[in-house]
PDB file of N, CA and C in Angstrom:
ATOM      1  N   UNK A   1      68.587  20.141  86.793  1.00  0.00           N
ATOM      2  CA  UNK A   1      67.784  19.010  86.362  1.00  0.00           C
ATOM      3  C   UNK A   1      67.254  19.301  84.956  1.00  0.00           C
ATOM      4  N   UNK A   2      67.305  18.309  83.683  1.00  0.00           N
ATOM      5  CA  UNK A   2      67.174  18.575  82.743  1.00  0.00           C
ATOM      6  C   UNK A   2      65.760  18.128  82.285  1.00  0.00           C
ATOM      7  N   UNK A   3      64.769  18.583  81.766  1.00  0.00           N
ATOM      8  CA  UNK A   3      63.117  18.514  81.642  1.00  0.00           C
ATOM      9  C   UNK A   3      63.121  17.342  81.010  1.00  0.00           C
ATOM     10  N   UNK A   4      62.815  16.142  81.218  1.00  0.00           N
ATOM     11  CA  UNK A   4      62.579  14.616  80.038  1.00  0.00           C
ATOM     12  C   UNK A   4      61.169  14.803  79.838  1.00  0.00           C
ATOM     13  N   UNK A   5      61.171  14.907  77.910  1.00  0.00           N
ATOM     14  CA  UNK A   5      59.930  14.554  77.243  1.00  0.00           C
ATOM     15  C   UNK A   5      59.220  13.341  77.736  1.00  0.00           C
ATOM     16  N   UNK A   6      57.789  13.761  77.940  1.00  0.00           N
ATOM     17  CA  UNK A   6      57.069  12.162  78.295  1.00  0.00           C
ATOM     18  C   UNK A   6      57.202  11.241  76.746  1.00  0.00           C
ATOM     19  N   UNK A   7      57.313  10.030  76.890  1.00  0.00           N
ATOM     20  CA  UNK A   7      57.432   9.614  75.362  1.00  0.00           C
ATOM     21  C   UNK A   7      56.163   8.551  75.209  1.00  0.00           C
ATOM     22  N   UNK A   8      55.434   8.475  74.147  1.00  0.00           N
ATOM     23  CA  UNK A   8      54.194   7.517  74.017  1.00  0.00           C
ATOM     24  C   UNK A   8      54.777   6.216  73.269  1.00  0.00           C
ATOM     25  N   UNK A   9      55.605   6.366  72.833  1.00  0.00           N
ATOM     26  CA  UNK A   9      56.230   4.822  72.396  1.00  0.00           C
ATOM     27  C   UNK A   9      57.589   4.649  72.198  1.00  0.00           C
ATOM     28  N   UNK A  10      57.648   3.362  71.928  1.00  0.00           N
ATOM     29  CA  UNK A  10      59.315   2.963  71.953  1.00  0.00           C
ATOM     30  C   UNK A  10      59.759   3.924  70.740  1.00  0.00           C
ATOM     31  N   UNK A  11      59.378   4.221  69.962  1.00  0.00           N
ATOM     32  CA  UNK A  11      59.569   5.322  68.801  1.00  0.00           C
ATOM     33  C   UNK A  11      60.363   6.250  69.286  1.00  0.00           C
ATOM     34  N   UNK A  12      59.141   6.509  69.722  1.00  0.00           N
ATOM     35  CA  UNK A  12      59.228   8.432  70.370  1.00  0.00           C
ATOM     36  C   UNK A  12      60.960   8.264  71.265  1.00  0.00           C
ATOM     37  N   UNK A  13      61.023   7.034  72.144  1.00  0.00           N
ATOM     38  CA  UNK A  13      62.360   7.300  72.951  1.00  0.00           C
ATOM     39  C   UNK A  13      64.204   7.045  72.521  1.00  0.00           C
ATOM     40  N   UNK A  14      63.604   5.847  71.162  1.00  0.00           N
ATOM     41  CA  UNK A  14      64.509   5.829  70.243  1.00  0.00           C
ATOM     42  C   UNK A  14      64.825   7.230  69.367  1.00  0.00           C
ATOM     43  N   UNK A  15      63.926   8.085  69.480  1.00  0.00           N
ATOM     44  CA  UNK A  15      63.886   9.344  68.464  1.00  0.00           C
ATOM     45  C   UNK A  15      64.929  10.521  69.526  1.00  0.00           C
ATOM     46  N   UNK A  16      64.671  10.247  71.296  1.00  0.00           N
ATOM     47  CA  UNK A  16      64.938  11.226  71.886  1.00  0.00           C
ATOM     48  C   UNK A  16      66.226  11.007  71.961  1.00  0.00           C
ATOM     49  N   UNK A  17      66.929   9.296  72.287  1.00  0.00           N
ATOM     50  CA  UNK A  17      67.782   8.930  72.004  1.00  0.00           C
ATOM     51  C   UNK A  17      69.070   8.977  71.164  1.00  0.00           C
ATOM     52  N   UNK A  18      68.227   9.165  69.764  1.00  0.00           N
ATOM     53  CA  UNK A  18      69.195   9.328  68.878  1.00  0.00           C
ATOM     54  C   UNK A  18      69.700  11.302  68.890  1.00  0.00           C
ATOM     55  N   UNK A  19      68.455  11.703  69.544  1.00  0.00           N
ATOM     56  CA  UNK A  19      68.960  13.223  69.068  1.00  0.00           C
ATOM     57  C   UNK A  19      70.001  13.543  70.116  1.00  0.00           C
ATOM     58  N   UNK A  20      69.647  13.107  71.391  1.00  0.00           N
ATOM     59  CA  UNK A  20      71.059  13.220  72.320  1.00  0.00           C
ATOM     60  C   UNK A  20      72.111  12.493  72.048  1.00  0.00           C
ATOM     61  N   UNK A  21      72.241  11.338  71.252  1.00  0.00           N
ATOM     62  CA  UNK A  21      73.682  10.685  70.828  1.00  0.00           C
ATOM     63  C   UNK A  21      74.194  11.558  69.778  1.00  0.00           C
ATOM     64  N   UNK A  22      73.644  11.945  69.421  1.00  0.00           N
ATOM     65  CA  UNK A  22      73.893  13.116  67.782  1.00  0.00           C
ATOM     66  C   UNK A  22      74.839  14.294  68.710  1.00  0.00           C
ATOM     67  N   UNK A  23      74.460  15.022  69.898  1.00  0.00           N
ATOM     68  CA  UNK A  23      74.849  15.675  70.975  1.00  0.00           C
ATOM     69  C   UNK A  23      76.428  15.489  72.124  1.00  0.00           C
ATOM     70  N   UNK A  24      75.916  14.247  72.485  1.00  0.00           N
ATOM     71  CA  UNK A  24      76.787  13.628  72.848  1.00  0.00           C
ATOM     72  C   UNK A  24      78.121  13.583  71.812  1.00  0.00           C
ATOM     73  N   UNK A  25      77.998  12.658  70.942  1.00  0.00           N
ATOM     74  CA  UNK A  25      79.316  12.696  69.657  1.00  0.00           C
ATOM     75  C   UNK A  25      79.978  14.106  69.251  1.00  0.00           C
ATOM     76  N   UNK A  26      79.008  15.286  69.198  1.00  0.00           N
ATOM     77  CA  UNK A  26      79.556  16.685  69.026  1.00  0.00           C
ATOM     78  C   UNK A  26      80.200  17.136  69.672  1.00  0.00           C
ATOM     79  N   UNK A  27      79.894  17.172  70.975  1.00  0.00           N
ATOM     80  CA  UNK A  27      80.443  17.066  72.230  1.00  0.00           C
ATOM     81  C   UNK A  27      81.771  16.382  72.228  1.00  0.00           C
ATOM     82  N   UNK A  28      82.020  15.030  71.594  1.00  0.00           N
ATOM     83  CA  UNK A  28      83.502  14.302  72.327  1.00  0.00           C
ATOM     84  C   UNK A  28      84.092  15.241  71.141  1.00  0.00           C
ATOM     85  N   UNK A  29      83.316  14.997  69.998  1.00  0.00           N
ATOM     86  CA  UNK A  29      84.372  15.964  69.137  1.00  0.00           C
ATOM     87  C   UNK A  29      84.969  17.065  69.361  1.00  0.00           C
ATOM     88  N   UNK A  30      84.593  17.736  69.817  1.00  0.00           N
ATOM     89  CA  UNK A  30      84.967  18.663  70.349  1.00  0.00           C
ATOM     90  C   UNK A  30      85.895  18.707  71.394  1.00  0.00           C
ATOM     91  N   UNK A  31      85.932  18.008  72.864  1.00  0.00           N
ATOM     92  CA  UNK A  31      86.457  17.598  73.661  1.00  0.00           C
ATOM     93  C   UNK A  31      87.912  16.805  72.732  1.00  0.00           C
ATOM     94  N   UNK A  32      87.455  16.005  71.930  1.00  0.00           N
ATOM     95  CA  UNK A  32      88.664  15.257  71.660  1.00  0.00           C
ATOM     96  C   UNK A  32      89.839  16.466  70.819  1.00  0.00           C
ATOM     97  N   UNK A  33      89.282  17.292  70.189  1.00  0.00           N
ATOM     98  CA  UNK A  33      89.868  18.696  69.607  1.00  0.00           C
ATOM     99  C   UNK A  33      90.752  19.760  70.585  1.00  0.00           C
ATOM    100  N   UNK A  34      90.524  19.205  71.842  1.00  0.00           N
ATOM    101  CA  UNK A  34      91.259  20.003  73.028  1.00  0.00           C
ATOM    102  C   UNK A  34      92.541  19.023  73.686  1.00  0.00           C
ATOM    103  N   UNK A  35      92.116  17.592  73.638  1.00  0.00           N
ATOM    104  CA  UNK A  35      92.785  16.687  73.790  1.00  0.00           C
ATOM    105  C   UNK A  35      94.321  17.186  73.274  1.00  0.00           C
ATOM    106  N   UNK A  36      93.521  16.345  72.088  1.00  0.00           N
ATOM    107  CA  UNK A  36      94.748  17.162  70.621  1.00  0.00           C
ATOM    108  C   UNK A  36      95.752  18.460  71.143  1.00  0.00           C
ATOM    109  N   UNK A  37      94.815  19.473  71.292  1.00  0.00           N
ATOM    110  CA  UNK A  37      95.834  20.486  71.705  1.00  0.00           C
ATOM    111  C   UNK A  37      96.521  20.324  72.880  1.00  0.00           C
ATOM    112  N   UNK A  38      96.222  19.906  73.826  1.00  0.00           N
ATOM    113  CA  UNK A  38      97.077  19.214  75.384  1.00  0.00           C
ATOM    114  C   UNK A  38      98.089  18.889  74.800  1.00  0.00           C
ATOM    115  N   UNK A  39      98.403  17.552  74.090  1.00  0.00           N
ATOM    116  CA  UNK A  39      99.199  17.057  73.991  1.00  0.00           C
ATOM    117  C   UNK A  39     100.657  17.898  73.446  1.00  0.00           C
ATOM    118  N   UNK A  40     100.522  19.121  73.171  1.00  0.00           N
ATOM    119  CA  UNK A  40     101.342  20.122  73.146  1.00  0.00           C
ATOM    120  C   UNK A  40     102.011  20.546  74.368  1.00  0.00           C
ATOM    121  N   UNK A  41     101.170  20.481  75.229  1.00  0.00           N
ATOM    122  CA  UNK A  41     101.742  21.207  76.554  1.00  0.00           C
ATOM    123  C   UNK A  41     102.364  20.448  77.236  1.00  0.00           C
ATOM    124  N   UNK A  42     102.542  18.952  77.194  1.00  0.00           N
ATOM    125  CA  UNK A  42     103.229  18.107  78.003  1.00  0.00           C
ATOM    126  C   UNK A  42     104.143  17.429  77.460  1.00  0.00           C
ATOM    127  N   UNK A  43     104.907  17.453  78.285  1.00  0.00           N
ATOM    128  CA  UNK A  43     106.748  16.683  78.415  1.00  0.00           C
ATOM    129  C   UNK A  43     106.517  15.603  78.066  1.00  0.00           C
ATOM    130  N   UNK A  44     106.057  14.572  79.086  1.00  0.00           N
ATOM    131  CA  UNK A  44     106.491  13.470  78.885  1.00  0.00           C
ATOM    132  C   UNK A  44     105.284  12.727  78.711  1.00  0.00           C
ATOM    133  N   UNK A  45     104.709  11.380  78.852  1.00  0.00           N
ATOM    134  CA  UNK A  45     103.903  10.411  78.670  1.00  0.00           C
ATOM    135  C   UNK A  45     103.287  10.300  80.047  1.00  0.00           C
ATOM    136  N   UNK A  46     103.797  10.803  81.370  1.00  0.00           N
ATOM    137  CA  UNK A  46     103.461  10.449  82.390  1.00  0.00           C
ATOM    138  C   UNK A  46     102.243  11.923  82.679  1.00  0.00           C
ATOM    139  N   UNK A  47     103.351  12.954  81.851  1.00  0.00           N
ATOM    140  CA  UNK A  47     102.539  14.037  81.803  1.00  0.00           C
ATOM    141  C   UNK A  47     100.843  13.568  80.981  1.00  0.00           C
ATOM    142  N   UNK A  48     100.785  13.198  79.891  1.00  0.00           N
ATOM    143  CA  UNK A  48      99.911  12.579  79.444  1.00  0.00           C
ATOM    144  C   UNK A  48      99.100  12.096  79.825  1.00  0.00           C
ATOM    145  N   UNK A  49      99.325  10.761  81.027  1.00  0.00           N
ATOM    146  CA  UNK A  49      98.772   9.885  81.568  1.00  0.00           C
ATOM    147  C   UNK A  49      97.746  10.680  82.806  1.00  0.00           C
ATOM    148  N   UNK A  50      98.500  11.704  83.817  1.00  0.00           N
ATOM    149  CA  UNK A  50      98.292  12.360  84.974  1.00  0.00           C
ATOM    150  C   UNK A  50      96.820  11.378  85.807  1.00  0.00           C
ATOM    151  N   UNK A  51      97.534  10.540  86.285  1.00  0.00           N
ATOM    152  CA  UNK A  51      96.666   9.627  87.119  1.00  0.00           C
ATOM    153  C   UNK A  51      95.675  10.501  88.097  1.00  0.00           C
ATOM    154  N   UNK A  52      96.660  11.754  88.948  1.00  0.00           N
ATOM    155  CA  UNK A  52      95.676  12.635  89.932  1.00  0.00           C
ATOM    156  C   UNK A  52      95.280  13.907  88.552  1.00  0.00           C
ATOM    157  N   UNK A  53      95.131  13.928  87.901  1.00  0.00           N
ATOM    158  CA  UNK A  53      94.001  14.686  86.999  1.00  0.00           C
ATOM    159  C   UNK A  53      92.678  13.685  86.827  1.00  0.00           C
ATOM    160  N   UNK A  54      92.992  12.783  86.118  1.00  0.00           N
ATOM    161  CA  UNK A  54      91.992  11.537  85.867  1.00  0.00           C
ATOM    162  C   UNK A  54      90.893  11.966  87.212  1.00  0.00           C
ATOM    163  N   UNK A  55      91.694  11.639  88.686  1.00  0.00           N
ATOM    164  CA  UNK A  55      90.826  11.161  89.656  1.00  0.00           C
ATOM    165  C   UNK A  55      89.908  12.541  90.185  1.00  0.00           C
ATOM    166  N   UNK A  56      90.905  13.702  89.612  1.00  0.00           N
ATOM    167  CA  UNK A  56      90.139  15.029  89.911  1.00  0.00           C
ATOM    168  C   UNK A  56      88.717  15.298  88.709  1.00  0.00           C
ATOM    169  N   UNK A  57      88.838  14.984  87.984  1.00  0.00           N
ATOM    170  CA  UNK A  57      87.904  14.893  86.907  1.00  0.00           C
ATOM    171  C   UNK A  57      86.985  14.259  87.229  1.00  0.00           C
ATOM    172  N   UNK A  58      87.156  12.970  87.657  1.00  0.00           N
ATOM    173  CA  UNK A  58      86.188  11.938  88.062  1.00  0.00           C
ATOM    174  C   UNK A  58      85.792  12.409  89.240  1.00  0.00           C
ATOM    175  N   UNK A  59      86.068  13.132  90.164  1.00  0.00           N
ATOM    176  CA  UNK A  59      84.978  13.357  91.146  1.00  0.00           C
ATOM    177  C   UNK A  59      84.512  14.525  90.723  1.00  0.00           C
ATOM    178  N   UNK A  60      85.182  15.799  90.121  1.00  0.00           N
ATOM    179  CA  UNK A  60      84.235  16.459  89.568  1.00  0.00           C
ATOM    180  C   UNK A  60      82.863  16.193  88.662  1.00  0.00           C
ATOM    181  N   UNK A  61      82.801  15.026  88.267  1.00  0.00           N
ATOM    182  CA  UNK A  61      81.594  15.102  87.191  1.00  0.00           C
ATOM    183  C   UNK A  61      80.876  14.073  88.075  1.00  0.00           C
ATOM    184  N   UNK A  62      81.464  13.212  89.113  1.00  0.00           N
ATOM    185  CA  UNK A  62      80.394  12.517  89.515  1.00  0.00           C
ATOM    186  C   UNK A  62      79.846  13.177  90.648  1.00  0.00           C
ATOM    187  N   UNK A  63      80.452  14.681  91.065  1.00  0.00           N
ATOM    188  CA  UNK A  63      79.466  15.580  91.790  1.00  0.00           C
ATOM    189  C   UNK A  63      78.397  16.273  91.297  1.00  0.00           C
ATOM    190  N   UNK A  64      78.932  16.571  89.539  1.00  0.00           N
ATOM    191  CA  UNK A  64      78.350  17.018  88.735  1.00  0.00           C
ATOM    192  C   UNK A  64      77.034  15.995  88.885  1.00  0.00           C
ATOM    193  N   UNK A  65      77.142  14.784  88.218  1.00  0.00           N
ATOM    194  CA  UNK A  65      75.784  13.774  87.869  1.00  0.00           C
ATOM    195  C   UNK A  65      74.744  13.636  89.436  1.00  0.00           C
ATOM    196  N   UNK A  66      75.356  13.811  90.445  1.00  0.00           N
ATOM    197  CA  UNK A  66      74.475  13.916  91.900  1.00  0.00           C
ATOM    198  C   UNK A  66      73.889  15.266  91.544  1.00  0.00           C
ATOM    199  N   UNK A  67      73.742  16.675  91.718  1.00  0.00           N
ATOM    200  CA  UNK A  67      73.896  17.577  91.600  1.00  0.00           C
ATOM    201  C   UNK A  67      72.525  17.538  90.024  1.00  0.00           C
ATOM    202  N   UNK A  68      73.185  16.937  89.010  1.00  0.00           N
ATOM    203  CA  UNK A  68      72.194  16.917  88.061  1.00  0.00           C
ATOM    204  C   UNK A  68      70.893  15.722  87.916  1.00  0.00           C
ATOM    205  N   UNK A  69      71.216  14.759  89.091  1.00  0.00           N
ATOM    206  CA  UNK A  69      70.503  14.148  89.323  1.00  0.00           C
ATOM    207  C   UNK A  69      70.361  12.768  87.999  1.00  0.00           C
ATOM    208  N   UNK A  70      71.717  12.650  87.737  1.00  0.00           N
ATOM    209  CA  UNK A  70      72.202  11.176  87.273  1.00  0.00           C
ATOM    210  C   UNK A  70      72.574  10.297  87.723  1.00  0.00           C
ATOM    211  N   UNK A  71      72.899   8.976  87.234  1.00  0.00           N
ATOM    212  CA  UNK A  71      73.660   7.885  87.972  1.00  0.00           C
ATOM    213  C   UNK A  71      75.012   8.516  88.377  1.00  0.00           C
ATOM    214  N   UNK A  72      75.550   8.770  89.630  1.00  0.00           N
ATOM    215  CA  UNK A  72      77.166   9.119  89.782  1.00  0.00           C
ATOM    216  C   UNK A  72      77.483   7.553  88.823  1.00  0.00           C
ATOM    217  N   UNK A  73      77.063   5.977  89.226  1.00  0.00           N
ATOM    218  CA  UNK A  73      77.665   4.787  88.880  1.00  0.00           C
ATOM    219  C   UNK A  73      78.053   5.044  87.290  1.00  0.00           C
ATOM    220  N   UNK A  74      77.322   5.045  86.779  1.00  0.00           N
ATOM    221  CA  UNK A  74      76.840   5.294  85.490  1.00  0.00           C
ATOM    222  C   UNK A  74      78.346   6.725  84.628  1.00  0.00           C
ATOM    223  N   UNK A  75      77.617   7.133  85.538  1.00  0.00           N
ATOM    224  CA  UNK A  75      78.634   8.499  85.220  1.00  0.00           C
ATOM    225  C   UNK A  75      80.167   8.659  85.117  1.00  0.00           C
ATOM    226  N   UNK A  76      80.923   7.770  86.506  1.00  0.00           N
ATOM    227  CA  UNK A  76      82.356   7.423  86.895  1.00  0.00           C
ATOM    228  C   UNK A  76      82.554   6.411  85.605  1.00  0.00           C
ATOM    229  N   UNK A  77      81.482   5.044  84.920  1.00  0.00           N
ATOM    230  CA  UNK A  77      82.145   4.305  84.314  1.00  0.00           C
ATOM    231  C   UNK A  77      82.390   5.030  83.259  1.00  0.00           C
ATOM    232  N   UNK A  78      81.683   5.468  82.427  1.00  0.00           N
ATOM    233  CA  UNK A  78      80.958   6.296  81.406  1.00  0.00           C
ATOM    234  C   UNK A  78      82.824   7.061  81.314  1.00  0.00           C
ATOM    235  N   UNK A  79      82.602   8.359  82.573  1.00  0.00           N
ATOM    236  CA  UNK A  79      83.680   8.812  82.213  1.00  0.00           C
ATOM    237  C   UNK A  79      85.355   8.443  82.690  1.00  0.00           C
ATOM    238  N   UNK A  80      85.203   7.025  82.638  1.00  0.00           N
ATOM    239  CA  UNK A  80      87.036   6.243  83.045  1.00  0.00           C
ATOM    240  C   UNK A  80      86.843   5.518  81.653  1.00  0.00           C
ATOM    241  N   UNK A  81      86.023   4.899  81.392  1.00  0.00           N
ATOM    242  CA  UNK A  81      86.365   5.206  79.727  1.00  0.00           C
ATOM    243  C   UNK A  81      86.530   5.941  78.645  1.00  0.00           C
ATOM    244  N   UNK A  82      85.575   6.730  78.943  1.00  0.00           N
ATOM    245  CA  UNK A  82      86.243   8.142  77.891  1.00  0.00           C
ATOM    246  C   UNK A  82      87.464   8.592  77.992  1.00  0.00           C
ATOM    247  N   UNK A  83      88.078   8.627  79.254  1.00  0.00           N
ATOM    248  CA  UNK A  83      89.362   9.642  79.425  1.00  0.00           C
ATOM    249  C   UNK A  83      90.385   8.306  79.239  1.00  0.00           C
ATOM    250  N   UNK A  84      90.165   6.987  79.782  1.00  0.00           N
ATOM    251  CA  UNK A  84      91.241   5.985  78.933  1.00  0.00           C
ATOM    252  C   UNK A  84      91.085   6.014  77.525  1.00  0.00           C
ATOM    253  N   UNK A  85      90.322   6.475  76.683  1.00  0.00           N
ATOM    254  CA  UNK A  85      90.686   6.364  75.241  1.00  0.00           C
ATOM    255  C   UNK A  85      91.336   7.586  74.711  1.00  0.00           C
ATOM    256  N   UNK A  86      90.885   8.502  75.079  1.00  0.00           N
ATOM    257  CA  UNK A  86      91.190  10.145  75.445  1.00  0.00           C
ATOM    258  C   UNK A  86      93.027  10.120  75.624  1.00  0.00           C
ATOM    259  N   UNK A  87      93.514   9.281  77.137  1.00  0.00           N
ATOM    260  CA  UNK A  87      94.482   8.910  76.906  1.00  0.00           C
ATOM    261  C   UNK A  87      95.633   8.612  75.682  1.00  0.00           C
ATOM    262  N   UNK A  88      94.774   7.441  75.329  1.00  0.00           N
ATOM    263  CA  UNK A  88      95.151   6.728  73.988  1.00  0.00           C
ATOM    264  C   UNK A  88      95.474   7.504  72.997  1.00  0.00           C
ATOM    265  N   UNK A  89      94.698   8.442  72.470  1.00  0.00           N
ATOM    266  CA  UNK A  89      94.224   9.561  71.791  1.00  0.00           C
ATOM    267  C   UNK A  89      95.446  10.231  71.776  1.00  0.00           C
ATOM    268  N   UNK A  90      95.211  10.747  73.452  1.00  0.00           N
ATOM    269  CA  UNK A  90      96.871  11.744  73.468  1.00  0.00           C
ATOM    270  C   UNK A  90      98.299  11.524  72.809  1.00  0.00           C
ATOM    271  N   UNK A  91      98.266  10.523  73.582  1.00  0.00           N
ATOM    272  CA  UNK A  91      99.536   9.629  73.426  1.00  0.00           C
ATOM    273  C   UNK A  91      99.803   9.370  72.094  1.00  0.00           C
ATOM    274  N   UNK A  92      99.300   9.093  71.191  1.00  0.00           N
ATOM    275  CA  UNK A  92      99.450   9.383  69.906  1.00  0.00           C
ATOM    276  C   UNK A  92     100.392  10.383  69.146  1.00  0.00           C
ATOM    277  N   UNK A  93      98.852  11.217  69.647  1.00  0.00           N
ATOM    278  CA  UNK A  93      99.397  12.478  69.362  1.00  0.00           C
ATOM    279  C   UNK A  93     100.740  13.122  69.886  1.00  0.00           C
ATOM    280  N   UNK A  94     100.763  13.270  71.106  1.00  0.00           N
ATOM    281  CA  UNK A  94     101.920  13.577  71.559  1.00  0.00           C
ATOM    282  C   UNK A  94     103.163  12.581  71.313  1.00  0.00           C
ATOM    283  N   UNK A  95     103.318  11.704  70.886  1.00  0.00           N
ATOM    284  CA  UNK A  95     104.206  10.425  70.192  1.00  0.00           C
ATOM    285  C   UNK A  95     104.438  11.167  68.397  1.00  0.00           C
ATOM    286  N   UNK A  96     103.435  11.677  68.226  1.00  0.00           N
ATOM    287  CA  UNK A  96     103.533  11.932  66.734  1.00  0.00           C
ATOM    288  C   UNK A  96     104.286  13.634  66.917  1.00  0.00           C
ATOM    289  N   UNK A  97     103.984  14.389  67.618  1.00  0.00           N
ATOM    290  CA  UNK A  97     104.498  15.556  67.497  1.00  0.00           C
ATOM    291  C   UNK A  97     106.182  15.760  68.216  1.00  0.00           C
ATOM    292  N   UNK A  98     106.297  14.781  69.503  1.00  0.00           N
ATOM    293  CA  UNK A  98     107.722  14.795  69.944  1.00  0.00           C
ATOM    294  C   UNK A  98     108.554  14.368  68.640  1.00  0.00           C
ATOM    295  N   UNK A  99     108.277  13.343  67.585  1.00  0.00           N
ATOM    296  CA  UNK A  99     108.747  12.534  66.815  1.00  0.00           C
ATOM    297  C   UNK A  99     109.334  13.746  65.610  1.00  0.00           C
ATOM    298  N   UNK A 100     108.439  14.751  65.496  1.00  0.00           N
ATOM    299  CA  UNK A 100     108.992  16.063  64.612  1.00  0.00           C
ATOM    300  C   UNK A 100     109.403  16.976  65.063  1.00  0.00           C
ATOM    301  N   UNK A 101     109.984  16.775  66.169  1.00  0.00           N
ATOM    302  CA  UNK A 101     110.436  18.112  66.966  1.00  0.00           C
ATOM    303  C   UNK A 101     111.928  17.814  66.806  1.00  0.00           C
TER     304      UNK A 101
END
């Protein structure tokens, strides 16, 4: 469970806000920097896609958000969009590197 500052105004929560989106974004960057490298390791597009990875992920983190005491709801949408763009992302990439091989 992660300690939340009490906040005295809409200020203060826009302030806490922005410092965890600042966090968050470092974070995909990073994540998206591993992406990138995946797309090395796989064959094909289906490899890419891996529908039962997706669904293993997704219950891992929405055990994670129970556990940390987040929305699981919140959490599953949160992360089936990230990993469909993530997707996107790949696929690219891996489209751009089969293409020079």
């Amino acid at each position: 469970m992660v300690s939340i500052i009490e906040c005295n105004s809409i200020e203060d929560v826009r302030t806490n806000i922005d410092r965890i989106d600042r966090q968050i974004v470092s974070l995909l960057s990073e994540r998206g920097a591993y992406v990138n490298q995946a797309a090395r390791f796989k064959k094909t597009t289906d490899d890419v896609k891996a529908p039962q990875r997706v669904e293993q992920v997704i219950a891992k983190v929405t055990a994670l958000s129970q556990e940390l005491g987040a929305n699981p709801s919140v959490t599953e949408q949160v992360y089936r969009a990230m990993i469909s763009a993530f997707i996107h992302a790949e696929l690219v990439e891996h489209t751009a590197l089969n293409n020079h091989s």
